[in-house]
PDB file of N, CA and C in Angstrom:
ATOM      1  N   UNK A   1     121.494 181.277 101.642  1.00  0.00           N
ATOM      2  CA  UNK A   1     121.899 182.216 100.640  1.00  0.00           C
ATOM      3  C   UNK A   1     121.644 181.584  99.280  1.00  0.00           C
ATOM      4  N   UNK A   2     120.930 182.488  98.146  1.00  0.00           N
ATOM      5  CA  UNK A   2     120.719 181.395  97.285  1.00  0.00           C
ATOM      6  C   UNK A   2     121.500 182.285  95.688  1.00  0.00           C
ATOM      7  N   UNK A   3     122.495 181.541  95.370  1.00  0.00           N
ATOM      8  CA  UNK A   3     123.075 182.576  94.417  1.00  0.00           C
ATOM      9  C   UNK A   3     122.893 182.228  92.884  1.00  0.00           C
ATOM     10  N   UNK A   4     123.763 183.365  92.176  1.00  0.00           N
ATOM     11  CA  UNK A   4     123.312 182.783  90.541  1.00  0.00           C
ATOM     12  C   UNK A   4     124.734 181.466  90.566  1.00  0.00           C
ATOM     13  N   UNK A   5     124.034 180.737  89.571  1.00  0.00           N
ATOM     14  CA  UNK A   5     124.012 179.543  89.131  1.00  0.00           C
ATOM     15  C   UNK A   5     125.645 179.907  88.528  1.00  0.00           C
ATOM     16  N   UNK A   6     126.024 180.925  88.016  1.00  0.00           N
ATOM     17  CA  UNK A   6     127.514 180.767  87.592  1.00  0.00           C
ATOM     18  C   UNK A   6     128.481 181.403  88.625  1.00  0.00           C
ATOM     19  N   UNK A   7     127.568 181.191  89.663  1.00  0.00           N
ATOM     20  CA  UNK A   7     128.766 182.029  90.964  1.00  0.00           C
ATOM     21  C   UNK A   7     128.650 181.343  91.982  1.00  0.00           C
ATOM     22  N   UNK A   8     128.562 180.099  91.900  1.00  0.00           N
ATOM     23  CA  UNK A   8     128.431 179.036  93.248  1.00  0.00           C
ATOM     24  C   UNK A   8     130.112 178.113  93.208  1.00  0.00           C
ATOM     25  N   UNK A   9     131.048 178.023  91.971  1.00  0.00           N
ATOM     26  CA  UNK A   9     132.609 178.019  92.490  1.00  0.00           C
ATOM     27  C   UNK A   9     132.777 179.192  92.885  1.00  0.00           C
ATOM     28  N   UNK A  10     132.563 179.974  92.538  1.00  0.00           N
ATOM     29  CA  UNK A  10     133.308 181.279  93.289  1.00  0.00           C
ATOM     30  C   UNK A  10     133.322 181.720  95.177  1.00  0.00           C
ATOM     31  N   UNK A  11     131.885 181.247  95.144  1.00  0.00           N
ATOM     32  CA  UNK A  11     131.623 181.451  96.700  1.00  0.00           C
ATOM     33  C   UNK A  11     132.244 180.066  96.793  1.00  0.00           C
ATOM     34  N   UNK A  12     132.348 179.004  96.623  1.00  0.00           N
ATOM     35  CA  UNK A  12     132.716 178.143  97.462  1.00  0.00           C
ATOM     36  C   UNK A  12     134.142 178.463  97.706  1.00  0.00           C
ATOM     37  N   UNK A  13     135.027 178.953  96.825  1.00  0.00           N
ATOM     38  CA  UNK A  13     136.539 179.775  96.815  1.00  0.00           C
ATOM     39  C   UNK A  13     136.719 180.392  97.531  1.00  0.00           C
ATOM     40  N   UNK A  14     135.496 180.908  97.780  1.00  0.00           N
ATOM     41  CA  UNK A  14     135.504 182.598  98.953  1.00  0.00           C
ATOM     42  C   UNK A  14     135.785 181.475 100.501  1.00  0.00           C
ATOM     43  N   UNK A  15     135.050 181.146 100.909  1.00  0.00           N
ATOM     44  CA  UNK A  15     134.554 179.792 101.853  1.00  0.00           C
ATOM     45  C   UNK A  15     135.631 179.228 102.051  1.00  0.00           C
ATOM     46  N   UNK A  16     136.244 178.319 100.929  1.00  0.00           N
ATOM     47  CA  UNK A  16     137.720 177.648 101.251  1.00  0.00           C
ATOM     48  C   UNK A  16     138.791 178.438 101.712  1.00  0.00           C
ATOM     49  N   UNK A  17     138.803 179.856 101.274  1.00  0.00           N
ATOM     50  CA  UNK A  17     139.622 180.733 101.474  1.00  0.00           C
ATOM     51  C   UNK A  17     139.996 181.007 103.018  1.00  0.00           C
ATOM     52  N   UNK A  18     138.366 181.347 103.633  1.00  0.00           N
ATOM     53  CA  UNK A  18     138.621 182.226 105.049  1.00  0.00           C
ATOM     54  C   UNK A  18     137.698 181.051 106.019  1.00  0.00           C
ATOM     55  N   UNK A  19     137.342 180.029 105.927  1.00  0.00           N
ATOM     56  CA  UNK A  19     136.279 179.406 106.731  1.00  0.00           C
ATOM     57  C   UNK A  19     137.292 179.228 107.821  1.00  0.00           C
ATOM     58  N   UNK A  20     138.918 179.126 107.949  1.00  0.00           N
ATOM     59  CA  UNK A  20     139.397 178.399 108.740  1.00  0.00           C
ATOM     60  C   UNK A  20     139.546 179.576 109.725  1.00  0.00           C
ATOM     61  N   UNK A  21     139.537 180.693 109.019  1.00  0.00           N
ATOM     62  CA  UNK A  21     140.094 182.003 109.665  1.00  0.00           C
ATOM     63  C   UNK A  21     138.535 182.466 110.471  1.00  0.00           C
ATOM     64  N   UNK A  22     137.749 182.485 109.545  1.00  0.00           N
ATOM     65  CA  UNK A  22     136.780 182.410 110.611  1.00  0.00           C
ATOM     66  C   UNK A  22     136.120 181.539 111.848  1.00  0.00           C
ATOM     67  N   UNK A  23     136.444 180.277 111.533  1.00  0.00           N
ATOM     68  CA  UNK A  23     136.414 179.716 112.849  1.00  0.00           C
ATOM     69  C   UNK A  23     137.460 179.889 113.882  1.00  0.00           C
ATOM     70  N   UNK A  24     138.343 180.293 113.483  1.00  0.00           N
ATOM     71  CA  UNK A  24     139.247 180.589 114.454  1.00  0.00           C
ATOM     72  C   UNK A  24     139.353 182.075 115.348  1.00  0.00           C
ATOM     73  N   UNK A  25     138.028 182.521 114.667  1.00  0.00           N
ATOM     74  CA  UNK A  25     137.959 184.541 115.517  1.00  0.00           C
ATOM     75  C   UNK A  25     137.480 183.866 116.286  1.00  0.00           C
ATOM     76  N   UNK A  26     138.245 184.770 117.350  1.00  0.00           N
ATOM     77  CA  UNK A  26     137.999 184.909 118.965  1.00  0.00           C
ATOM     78  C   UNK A  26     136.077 184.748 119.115  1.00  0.00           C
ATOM     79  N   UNK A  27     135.852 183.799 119.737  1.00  0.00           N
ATOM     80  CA  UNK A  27     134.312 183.075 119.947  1.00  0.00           C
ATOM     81  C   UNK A  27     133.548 182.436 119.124  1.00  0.00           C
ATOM     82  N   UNK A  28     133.962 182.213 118.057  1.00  0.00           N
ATOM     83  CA  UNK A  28     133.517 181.115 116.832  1.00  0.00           C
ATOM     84  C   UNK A  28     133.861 179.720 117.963  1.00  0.00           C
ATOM     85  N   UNK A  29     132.637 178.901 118.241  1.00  0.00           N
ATOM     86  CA  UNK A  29     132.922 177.525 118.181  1.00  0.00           C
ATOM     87  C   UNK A  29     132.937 176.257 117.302  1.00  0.00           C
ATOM     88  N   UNK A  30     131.742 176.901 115.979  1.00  0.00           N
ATOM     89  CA  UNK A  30     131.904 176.440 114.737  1.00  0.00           C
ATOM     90  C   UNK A  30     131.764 176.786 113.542  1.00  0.00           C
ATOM     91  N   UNK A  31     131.838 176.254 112.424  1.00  0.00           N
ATOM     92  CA  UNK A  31     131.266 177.009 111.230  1.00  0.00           C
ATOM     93  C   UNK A  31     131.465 175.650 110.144  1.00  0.00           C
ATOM     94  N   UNK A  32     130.005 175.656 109.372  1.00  0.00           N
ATOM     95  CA  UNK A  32     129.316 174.763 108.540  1.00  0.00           C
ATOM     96  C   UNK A  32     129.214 175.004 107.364  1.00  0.00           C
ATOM     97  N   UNK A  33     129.520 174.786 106.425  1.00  0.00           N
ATOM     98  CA  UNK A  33     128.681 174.999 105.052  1.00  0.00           C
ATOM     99  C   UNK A  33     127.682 173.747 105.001  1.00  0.00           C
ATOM    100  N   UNK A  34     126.487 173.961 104.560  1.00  0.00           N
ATOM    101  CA  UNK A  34     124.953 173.103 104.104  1.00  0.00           C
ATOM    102  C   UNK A  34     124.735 173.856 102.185  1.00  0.00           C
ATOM    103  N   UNK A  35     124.374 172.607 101.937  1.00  0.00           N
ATOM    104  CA  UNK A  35     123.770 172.484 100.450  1.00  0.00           C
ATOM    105  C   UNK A  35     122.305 172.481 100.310  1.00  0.00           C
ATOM    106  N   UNK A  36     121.073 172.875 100.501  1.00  0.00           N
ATOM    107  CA  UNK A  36     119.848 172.772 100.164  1.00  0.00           C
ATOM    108  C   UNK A  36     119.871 172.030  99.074  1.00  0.00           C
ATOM    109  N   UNK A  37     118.998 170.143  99.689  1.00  0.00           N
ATOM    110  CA  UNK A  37     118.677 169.232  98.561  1.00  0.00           C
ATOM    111  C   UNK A  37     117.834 169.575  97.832  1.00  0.00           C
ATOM    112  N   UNK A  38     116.810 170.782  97.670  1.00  0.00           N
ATOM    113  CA  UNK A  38     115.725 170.663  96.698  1.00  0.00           C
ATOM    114  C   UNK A  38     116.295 172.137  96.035  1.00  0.00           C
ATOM    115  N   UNK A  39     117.436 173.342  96.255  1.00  0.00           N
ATOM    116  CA  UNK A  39     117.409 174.114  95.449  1.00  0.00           C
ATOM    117  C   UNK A  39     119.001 174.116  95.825  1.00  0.00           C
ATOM    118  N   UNK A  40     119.549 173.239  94.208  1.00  0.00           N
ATOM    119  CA  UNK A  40     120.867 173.469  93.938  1.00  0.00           C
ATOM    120  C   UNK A  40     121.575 174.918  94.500  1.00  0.00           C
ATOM    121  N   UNK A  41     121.170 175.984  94.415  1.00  0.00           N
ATOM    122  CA  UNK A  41     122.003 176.994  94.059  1.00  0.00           C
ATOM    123  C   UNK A  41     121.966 177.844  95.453  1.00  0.00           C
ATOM    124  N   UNK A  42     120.893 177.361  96.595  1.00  0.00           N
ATOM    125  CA  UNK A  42     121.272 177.000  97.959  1.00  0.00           C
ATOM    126  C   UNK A  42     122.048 177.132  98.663  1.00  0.00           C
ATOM    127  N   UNK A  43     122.988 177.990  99.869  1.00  0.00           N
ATOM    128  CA  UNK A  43     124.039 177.372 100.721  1.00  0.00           C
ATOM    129  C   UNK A  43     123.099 178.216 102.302  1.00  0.00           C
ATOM    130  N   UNK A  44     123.724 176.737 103.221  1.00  0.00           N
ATOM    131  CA  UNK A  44     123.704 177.742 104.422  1.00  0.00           C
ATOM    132  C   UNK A  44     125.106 177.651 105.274  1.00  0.00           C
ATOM    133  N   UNK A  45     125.410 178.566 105.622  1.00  0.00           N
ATOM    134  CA  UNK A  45     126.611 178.368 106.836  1.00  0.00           C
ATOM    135  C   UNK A  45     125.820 178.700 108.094  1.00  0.00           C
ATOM    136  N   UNK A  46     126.167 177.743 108.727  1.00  0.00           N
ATOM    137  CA  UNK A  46     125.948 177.494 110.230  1.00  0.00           C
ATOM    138  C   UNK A  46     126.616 177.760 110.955  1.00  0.00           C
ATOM    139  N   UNK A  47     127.123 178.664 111.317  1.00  0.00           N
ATOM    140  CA  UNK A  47     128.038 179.296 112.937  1.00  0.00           C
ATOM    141  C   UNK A  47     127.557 179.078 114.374  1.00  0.00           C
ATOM    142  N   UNK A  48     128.503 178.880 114.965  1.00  0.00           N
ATOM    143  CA  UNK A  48     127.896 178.710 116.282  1.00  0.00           C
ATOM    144  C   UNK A  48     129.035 179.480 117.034  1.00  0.00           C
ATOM    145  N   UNK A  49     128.526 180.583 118.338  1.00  0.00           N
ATOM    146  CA  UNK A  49     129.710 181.765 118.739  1.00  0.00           C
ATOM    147  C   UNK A  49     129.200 180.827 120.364  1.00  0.00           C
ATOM    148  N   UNK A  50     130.194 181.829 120.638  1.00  0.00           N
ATOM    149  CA  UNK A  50     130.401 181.723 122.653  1.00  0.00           C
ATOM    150  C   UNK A  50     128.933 183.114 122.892  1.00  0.00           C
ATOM    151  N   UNK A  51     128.658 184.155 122.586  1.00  0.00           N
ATOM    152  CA  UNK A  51     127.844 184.891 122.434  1.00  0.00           C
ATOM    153  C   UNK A  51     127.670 186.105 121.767  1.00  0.00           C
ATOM    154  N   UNK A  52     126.502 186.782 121.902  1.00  0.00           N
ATOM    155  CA  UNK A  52     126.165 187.622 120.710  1.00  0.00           C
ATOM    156  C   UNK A  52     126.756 188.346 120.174  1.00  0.00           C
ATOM    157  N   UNK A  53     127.353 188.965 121.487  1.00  0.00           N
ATOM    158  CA  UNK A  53     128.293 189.807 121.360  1.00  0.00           C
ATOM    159  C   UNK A  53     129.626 189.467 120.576  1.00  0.00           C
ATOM    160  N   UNK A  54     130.234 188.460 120.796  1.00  0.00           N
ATOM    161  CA  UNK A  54     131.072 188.115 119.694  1.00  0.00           C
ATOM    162  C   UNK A  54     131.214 187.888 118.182  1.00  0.00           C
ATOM    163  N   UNK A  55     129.752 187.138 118.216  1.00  0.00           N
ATOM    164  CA  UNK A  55     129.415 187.424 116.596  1.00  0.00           C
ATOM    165  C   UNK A  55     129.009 189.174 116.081  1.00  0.00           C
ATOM    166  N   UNK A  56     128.784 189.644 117.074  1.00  0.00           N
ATOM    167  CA  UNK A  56     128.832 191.179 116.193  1.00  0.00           C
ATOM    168  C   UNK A  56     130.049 191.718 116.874  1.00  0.00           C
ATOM    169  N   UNK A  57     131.372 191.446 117.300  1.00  0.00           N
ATOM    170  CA  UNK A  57     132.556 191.734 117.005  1.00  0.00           C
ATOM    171  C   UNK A  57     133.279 191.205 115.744  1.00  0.00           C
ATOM    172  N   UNK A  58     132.674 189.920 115.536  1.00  0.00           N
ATOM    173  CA  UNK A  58     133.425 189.529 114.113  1.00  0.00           C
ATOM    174  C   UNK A  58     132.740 190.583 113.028  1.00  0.00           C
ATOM    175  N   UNK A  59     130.754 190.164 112.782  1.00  0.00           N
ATOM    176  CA  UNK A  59     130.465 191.485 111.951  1.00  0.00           C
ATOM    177  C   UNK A  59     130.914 192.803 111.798  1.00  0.00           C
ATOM    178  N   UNK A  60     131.809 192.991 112.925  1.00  0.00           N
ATOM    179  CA  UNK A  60     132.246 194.725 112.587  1.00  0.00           C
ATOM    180  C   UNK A  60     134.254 194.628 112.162  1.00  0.00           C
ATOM    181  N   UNK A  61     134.715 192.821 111.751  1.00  0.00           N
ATOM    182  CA  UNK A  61     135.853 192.871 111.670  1.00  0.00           C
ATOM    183  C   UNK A  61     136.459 193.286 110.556  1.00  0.00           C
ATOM    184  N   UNK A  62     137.449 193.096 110.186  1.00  0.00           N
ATOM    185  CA  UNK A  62     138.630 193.421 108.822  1.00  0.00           C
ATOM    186  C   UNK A  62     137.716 192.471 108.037  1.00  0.00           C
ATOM    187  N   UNK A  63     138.035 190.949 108.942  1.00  0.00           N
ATOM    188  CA  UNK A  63     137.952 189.788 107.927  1.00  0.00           C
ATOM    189  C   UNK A  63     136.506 189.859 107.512  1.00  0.00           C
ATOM    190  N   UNK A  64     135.092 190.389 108.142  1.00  0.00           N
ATOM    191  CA  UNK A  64     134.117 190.251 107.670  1.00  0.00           C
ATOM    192  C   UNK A  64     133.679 191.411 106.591  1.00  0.00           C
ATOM    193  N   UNK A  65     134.551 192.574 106.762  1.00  0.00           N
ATOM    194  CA  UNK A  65     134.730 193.172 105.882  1.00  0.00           C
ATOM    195  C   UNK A  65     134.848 193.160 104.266  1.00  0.00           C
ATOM    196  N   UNK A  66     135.778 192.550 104.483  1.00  0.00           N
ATOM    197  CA  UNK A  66     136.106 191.604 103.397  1.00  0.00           C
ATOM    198  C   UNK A  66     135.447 190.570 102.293  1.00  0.00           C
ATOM    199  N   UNK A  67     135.070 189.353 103.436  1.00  0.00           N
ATOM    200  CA  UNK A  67     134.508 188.242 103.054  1.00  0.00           C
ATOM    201  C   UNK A  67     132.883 188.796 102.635  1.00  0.00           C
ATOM    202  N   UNK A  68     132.003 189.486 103.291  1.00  0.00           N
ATOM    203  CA  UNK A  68     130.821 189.606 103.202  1.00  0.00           C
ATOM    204  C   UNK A  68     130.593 190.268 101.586  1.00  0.00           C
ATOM    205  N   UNK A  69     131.141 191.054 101.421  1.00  0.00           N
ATOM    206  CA  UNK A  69     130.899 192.068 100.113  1.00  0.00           C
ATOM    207  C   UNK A  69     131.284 191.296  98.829  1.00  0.00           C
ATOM    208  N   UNK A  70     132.400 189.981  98.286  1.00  0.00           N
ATOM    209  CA  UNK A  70     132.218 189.622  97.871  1.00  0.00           C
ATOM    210  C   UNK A  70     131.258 188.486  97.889  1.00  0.00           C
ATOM    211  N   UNK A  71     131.181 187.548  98.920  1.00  0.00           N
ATOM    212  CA  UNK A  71     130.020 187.014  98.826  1.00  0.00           C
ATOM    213  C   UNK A  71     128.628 187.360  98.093  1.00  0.00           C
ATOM    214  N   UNK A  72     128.346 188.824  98.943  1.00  0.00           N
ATOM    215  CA  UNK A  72     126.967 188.745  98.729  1.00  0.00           C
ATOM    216  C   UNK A  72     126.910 189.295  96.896  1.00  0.00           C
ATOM    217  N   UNK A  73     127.677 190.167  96.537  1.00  0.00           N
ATOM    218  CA  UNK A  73     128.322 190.240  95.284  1.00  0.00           C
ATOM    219  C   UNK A  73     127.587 188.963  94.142  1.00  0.00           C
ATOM    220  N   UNK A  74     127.430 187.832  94.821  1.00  0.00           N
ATOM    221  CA  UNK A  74     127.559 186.309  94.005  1.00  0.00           C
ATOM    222  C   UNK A  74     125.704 186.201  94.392  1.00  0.00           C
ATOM    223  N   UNK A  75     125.150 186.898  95.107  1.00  0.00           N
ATOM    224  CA  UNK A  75     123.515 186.432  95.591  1.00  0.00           C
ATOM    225  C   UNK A  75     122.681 186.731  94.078  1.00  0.00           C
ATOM    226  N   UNK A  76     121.586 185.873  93.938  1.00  0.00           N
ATOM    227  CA  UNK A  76     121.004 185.741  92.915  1.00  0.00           C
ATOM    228  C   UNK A  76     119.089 186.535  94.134  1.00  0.00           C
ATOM    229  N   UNK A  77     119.375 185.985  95.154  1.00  0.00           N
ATOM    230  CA  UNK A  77     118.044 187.003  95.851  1.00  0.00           C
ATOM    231  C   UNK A  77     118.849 187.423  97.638  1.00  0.00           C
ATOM    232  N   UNK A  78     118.051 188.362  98.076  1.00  0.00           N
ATOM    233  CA  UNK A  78     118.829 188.820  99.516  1.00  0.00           C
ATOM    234  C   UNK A  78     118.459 187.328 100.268  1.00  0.00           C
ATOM    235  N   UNK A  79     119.610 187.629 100.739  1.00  0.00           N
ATOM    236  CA  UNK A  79     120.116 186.766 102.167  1.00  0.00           C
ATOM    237  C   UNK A  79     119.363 186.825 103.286  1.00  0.00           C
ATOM    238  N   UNK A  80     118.989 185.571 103.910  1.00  0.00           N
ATOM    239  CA  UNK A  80     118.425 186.039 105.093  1.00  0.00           C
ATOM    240  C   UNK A  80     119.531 185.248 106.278  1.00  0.00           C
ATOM    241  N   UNK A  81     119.142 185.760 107.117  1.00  0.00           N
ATOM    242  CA  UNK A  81     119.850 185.486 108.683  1.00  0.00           C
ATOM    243  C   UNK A  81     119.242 185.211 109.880  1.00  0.00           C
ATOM    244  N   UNK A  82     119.508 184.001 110.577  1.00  0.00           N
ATOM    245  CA  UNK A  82     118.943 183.859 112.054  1.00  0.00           C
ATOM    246  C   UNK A  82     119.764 183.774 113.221  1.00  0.00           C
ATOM    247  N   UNK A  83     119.335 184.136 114.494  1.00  0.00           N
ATOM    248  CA  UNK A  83     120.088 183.917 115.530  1.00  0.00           C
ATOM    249  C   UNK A  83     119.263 183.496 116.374  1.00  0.00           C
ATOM    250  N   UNK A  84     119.639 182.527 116.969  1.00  0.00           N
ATOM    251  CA  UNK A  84     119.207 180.809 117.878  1.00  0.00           C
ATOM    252  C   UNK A  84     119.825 180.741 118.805  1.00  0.00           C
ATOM    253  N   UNK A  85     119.206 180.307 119.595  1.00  0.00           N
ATOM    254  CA  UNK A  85     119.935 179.756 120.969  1.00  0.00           C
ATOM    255  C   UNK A  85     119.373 178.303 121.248  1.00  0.00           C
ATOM    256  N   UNK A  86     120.150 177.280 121.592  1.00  0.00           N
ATOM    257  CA  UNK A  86     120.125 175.875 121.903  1.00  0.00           C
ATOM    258  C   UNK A  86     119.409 176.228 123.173  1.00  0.00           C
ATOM    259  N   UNK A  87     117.951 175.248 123.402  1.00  0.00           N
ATOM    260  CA  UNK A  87     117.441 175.396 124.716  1.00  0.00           C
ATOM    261  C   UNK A  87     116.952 173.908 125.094  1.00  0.00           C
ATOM    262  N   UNK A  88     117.484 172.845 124.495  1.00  0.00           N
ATOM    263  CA  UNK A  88     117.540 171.452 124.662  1.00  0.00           C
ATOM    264  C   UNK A  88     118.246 170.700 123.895  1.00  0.00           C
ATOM    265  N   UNK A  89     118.980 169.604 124.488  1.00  0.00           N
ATOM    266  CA  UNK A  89     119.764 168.821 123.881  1.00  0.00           C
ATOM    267  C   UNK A  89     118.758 167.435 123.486  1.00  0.00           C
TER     268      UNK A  89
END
């Protein structure tokens, strides 16, 4: 996510706010914030669910309700998104 330059405390506020609450919805096993070293204004969160289906039970929750609209609110270009599956350790 790469936002404007005077809205990167704000998302990190947003983040401190609910990260705990979101790792804790039913099939979250983790959740990351990452800094991109070559573009300050950079973040990625890294989630990791039990399966797909759970991460699009959280996408359709209260709390993502919530959290997503101000976030993206703070984007300086659109967001992109991937979904991965571990197929070697």
């Amino acid at each position: 996510m790469e936002f404007r330059e005077d809205a990167l405390e704000e998302f990190h506020r947003i983040f401190e706010q609910h990260h705990q609450r979101i790792r804790n919805f039913p099939g979250c096993l983790q959740v990351e914030l990452l800094r991109d070293t070559r573009h300050p204004a950079v973040r990625y969160t890294i989630s990791q669910w039990e399966t797909e289906a759970a991460l699009e039970q959280y996408r359709q929750s209260e709390l993502f309700g919530k959290v997503w609209p101000r976030t993206k609110a703070l984007f300086a270009a659109k967001a992109q998104a991937f979904s991965m599956e571990k197929i070697e350790s």
